[in-house]
PDB file of N, CA and C in Angstrom:
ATOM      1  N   UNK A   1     153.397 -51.884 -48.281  1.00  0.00           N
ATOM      2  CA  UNK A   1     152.131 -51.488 -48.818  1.00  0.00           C
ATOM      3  C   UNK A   1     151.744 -52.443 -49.949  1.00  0.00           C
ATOM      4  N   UNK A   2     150.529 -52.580 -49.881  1.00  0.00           N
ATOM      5  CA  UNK A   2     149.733 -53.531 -50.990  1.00  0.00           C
ATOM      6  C   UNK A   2     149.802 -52.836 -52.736  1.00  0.00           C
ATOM      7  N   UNK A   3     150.337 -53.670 -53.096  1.00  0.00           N
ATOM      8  CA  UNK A   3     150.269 -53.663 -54.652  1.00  0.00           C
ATOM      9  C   UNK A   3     148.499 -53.847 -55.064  1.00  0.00           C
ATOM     10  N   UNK A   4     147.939 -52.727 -55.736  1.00  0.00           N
ATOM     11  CA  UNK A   4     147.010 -53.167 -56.538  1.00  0.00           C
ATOM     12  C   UNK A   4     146.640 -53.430 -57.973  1.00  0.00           C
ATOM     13  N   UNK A   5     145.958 -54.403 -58.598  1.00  0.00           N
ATOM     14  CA  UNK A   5     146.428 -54.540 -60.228  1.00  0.00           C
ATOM     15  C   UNK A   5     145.130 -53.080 -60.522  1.00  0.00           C
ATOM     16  N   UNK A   6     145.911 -52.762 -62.020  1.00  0.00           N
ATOM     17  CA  UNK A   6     144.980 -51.508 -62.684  1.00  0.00           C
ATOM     18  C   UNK A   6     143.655 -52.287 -62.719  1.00  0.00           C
ATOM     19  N   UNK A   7     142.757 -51.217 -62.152  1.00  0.00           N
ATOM     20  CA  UNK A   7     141.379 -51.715 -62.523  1.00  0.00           C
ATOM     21  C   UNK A   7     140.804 -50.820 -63.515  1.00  0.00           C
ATOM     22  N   UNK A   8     139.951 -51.101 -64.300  1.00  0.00           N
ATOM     23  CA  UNK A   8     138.626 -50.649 -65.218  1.00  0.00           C
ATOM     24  C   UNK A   8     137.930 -49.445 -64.371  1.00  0.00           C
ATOM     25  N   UNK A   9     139.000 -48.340 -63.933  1.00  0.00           N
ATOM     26  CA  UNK A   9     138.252 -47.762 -63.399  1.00  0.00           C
ATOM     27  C   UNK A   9     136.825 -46.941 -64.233  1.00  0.00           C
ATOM     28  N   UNK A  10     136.665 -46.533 -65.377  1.00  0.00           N
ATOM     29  CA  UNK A  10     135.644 -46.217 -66.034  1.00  0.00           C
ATOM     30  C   UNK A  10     134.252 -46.606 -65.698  1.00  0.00           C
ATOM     31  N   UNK A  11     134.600 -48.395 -65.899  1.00  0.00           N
ATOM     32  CA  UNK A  11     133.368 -48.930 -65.741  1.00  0.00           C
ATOM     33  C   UNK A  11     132.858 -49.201 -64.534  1.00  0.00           C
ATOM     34  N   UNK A  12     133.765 -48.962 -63.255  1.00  0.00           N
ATOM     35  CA  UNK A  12     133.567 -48.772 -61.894  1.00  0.00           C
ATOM     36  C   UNK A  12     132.670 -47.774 -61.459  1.00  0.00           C
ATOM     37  N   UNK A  13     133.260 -46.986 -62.373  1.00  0.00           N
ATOM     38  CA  UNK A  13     132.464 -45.342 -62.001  1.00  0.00           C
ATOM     39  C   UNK A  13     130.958 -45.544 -62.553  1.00  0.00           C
ATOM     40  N   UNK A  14     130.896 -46.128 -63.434  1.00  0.00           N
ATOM     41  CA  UNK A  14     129.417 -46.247 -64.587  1.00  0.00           C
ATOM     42  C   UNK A  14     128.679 -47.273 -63.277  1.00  0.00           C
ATOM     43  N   UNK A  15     129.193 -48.266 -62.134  1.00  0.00           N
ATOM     44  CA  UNK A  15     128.083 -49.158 -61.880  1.00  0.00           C
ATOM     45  C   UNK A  15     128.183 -48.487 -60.509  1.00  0.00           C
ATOM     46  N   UNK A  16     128.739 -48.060 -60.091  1.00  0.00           N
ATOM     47  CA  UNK A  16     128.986 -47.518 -58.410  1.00  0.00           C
ATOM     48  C   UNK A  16     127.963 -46.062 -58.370  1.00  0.00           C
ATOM     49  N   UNK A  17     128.778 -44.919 -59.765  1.00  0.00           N
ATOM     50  CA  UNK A  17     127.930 -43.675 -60.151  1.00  0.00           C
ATOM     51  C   UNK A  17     126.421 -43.085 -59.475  1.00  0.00           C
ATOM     52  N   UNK A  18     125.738 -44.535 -59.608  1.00  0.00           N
ATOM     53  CA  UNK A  18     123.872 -43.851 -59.426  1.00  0.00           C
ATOM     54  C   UNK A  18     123.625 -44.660 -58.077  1.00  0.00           C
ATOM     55  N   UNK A  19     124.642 -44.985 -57.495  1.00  0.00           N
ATOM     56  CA  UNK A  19     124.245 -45.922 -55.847  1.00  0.00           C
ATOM     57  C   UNK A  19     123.818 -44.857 -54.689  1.00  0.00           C
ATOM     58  N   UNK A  20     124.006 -43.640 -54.979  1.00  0.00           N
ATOM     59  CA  UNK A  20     123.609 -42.506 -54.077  1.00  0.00           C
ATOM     60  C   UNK A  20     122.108 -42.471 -54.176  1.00  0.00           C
ATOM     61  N   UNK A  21     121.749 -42.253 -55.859  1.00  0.00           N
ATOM     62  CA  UNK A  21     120.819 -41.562 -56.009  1.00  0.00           C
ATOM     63  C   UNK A  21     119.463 -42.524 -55.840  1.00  0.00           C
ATOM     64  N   UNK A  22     120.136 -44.206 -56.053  1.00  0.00           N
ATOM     65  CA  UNK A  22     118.631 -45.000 -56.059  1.00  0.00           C
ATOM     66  C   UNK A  22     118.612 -45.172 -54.292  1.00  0.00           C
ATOM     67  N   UNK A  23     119.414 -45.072 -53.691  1.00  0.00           N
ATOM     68  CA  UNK A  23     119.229 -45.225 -51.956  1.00  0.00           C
ATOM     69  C   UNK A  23     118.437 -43.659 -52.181  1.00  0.00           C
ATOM     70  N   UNK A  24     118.532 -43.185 -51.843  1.00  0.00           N
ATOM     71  CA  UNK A  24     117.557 -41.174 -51.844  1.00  0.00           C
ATOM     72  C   UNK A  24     116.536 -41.621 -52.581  1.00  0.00           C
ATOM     73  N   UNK A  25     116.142 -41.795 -53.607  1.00  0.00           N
ATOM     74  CA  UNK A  25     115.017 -42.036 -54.834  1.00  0.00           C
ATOM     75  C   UNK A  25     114.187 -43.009 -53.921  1.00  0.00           C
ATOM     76  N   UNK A  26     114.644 -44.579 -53.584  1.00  0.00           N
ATOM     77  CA  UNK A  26     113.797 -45.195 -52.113  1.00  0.00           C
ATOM     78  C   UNK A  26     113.327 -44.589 -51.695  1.00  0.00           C
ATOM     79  N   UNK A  27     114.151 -44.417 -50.952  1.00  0.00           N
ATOM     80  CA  UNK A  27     113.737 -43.585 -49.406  1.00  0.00           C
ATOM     81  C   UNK A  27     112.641 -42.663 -49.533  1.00  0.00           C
ATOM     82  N   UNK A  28     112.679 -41.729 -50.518  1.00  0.00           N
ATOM     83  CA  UNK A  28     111.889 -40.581 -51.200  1.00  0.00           C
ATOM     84  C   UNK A  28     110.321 -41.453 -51.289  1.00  0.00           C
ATOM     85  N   UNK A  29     110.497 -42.356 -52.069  1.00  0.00           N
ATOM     86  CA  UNK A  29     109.521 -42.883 -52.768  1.00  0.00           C
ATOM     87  C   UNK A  29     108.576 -43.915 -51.849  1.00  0.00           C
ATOM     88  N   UNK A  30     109.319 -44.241 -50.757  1.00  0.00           N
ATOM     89  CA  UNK A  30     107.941 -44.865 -49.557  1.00  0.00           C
ATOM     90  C   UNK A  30     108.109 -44.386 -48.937  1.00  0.00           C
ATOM     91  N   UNK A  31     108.979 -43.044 -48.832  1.00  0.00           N
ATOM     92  CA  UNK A  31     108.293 -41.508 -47.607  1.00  0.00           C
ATOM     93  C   UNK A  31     107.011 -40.894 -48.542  1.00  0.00           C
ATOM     94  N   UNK A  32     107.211 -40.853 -49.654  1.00  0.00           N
ATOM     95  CA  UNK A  32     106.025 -40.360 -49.932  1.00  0.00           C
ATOM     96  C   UNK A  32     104.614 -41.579 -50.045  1.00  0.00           C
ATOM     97  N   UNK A  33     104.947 -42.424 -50.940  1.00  0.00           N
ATOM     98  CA  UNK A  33     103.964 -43.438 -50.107  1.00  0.00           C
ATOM     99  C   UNK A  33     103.307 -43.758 -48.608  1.00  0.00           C
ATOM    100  N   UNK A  34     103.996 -43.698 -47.808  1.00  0.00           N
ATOM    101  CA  UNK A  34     103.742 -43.557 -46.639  1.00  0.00           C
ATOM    102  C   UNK A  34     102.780 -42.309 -45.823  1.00  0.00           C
ATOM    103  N   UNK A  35     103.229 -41.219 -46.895  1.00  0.00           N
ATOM    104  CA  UNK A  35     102.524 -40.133 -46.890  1.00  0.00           C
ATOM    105  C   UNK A  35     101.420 -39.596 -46.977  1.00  0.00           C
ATOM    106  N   UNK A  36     100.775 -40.810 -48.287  1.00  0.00           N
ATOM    107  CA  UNK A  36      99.389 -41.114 -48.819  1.00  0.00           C
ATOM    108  C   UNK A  36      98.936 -41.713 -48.383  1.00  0.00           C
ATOM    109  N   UNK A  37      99.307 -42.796 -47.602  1.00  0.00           N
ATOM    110  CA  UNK A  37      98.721 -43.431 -46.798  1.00  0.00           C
ATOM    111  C   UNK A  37      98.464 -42.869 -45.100  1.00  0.00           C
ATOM    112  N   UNK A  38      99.308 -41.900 -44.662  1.00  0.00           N
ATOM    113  CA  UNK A  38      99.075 -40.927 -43.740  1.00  0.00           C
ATOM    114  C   UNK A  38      97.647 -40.224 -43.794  1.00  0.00           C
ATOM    115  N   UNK A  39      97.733 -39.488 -45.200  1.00  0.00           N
ATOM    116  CA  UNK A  39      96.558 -39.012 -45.654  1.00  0.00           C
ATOM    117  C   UNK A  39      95.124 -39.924 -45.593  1.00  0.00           C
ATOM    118  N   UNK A  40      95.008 -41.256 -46.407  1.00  0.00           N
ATOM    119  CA  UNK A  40      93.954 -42.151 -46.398  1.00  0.00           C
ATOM    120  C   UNK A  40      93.326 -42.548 -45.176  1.00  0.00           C
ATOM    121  N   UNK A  41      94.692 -42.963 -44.080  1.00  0.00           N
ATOM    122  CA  UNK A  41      94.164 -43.264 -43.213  1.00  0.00           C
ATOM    123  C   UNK A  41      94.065 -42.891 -41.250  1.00  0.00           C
ATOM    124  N   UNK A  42      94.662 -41.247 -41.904  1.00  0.00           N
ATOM    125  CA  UNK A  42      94.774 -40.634 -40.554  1.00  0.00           C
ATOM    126  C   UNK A  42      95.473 -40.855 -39.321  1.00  0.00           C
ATOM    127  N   UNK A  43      96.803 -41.587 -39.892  1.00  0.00           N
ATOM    128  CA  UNK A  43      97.765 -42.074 -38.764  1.00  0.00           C
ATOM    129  C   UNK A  43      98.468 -41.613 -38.910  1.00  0.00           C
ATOM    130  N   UNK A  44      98.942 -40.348 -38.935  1.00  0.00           N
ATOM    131  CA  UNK A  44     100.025 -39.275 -39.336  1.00  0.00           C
ATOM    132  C   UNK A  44     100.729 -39.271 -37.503  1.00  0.00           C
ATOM    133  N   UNK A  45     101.942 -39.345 -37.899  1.00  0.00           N
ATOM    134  CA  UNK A  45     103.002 -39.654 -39.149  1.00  0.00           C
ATOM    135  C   UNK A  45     103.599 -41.013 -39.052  1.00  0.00           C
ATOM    136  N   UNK A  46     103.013 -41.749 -38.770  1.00  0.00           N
ATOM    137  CA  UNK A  46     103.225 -43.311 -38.239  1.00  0.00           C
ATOM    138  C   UNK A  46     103.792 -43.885 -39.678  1.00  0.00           C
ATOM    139  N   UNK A  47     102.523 -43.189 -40.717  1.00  0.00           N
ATOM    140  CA  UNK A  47     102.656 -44.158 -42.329  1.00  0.00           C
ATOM    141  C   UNK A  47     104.091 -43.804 -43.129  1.00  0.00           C
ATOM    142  N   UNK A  48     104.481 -41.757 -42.771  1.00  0.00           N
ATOM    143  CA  UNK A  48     105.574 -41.359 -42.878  1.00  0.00           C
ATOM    144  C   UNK A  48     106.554 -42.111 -42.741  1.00  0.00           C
ATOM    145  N   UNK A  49     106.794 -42.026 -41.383  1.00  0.00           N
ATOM    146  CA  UNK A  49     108.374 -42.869 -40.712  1.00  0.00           C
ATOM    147  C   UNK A  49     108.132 -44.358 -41.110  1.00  0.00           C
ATOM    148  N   UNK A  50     107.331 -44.723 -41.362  1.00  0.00           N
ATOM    149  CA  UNK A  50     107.469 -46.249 -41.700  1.00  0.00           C
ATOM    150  C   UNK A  50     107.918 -46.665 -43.335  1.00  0.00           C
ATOM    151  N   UNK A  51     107.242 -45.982 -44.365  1.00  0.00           N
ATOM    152  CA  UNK A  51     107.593 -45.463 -45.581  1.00  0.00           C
ATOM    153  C   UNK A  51     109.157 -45.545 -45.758  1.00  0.00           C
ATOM    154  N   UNK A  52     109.404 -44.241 -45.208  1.00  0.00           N
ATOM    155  CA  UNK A  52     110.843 -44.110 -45.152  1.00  0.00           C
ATOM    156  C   UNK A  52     111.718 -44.540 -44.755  1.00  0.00           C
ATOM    157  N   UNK A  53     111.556 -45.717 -43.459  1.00  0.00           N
ATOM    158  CA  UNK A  53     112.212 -46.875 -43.011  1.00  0.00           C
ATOM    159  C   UNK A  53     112.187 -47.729 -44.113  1.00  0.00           C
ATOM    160  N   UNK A  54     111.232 -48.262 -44.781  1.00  0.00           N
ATOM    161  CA  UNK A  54     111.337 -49.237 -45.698  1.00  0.00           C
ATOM    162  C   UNK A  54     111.685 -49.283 -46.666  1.00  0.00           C
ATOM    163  N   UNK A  55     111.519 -47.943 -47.530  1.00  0.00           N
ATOM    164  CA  UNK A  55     112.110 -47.688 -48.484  1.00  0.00           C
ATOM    165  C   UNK A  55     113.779 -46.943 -48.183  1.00  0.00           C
ATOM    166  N   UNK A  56     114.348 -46.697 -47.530  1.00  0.00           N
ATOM    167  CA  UNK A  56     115.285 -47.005 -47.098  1.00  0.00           C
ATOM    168  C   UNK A  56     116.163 -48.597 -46.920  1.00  0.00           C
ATOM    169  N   UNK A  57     115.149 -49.002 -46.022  1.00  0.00           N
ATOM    170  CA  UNK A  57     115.694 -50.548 -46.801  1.00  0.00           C
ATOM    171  C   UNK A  57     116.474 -51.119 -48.116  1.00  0.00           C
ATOM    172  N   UNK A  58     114.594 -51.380 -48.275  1.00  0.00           N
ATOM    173  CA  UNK A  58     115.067 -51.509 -49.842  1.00  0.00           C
ATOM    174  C   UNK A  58     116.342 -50.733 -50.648  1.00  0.00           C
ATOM    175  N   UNK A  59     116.288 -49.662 -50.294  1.00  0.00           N
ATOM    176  CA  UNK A  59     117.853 -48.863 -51.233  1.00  0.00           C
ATOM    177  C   UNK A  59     119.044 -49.571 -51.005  1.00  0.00           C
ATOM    178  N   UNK A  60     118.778 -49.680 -49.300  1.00  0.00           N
ATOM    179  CA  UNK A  60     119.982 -50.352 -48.981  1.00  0.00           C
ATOM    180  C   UNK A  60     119.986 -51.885 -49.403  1.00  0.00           C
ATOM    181  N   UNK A  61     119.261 -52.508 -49.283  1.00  0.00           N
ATOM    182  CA  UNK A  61     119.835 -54.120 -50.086  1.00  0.00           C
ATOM    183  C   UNK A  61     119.858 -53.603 -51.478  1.00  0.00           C
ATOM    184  N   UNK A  62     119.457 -52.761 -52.259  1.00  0.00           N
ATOM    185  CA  UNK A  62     119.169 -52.894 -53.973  1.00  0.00           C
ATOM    186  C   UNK A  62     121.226 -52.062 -53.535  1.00  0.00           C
ATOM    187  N   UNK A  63     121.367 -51.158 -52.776  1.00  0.00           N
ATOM    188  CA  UNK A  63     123.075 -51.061 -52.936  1.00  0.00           C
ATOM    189  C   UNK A  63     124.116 -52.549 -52.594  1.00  0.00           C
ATOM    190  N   UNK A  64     123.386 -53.031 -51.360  1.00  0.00           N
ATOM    191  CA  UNK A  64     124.138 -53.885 -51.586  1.00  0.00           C
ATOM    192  C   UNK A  64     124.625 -54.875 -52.494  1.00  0.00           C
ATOM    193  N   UNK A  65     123.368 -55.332 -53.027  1.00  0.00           N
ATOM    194  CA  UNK A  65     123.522 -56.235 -54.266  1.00  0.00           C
ATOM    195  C   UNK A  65     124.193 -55.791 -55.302  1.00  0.00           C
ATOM    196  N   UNK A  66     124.103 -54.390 -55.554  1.00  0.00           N
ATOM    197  CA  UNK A  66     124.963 -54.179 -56.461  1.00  0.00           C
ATOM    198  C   UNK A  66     126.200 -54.269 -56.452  1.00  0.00           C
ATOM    199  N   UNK A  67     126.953 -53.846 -55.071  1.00  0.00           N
ATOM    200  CA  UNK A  67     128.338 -53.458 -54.961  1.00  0.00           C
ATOM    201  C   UNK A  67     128.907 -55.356 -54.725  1.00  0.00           C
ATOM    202  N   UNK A  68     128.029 -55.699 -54.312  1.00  0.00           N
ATOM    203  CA  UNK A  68     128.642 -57.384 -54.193  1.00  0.00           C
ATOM    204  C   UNK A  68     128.855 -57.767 -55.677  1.00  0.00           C
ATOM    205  N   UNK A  69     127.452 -58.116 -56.338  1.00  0.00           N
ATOM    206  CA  UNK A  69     127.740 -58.009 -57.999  1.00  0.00           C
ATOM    207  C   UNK A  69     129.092 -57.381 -58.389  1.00  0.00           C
ATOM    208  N   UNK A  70     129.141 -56.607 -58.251  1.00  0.00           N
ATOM    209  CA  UNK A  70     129.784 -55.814 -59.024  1.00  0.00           C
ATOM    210  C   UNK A  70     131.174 -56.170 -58.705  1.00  0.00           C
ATOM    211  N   UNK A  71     131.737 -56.644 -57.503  1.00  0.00           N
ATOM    212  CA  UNK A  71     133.168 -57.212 -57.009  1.00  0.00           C
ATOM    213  C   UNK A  71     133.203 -57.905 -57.513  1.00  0.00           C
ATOM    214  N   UNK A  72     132.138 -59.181 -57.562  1.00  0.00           N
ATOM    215  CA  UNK A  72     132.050 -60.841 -57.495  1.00  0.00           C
ATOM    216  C   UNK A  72     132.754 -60.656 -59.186  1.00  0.00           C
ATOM    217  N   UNK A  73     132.128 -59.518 -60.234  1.00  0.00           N
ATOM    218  CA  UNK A  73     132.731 -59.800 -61.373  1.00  0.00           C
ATOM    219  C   UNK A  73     134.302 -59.107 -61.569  1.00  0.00           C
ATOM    220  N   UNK A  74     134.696 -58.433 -60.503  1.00  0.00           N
ATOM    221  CA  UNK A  74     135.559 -57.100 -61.053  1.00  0.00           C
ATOM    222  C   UNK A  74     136.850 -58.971 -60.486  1.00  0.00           C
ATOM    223  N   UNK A  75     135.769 -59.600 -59.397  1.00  0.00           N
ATOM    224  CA  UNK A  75     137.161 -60.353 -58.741  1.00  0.00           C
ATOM    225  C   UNK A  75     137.427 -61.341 -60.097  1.00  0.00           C
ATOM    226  N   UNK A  76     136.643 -61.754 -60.578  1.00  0.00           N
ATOM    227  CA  UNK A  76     136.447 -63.337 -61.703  1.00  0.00           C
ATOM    228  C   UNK A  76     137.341 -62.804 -62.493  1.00  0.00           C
ATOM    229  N   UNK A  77     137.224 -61.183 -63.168  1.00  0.00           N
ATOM    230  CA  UNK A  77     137.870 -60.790 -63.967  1.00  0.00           C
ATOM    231  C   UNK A  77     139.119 -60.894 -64.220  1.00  0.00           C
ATOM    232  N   UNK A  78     139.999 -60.898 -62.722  1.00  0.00           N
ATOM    233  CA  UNK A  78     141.348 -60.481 -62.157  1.00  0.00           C
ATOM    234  C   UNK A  78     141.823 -62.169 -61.850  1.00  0.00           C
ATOM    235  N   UNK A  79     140.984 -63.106 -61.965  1.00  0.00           N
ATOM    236  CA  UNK A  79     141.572 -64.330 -61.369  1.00  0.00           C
ATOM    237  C   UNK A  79     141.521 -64.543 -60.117  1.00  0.00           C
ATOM    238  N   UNK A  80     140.872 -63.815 -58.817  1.00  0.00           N
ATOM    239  CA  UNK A  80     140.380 -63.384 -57.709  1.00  0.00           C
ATOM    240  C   UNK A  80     139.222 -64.218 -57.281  1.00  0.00           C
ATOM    241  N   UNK A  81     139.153 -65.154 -56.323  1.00  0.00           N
ATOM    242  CA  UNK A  81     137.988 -65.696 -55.852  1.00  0.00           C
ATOM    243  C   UNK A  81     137.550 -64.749 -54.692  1.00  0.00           C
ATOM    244  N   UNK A  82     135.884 -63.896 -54.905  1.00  0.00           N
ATOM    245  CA  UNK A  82     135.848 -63.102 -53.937  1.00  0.00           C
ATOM    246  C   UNK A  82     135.585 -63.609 -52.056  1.00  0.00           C
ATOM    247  N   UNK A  83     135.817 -62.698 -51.568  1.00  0.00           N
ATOM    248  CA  UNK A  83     135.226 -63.546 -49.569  1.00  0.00           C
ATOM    249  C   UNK A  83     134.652 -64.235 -49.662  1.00  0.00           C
ATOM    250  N   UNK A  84     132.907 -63.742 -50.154  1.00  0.00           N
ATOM    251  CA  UNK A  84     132.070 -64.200 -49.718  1.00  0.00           C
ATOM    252  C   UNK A  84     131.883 -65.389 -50.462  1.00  0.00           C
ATOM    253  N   UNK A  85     132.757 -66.407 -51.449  1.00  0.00           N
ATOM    254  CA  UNK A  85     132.246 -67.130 -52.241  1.00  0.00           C
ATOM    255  C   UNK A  85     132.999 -68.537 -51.433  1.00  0.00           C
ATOM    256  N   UNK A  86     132.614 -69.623 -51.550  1.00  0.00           N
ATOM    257  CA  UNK A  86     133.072 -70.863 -50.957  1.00  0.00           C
ATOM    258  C   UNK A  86     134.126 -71.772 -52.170  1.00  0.00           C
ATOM    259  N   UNK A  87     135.604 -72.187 -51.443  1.00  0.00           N
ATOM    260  CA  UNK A  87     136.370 -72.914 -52.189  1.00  0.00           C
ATOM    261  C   UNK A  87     135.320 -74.004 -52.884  1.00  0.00           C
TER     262      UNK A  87
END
């Protein structure tokens, strides 16, 4: 079994913590956009599901970036060159 070194778990918890809530908060936020625009322009529910596809998106790259960030430093920290980075 793999040895792991102690990590900072604290500050793990502080940048990982709100990755639920801004993917939901998206999603929320161009379902309801989408919504108003349902309303404006009478294409219900086309503006809905599209909203919420996109803002979904978006949550999901704004998580990804974070959790990459957030290795890329936890690796620098440890002396760790992460995957995705080139010798």
């Amino acid at each position: 079994m793999r040895k792991t070194a102690p990590t900072n778990w604290p500050r793990l918890i502080a940048a990982y913590g709100d990755l639920g809530l801004r993917f939901a908060v998206a999603a929320a936020v161009g379902g309801y956009l989408g919504y108003l625009l349902d309303q404006k322009l009478s294409i219900s529910p086309l503006g809905l599901i599209l909203g919420v596809m996109l803002g979904g998106t978006a949550g999901f790259i704004n998580l990804y970036r974070t959790v990459i960030r957030t290795e890329s430093k936890n690796d620098s920290s440890q002396g760790r060159q992460a995957p995705h980075q080139k010798n």
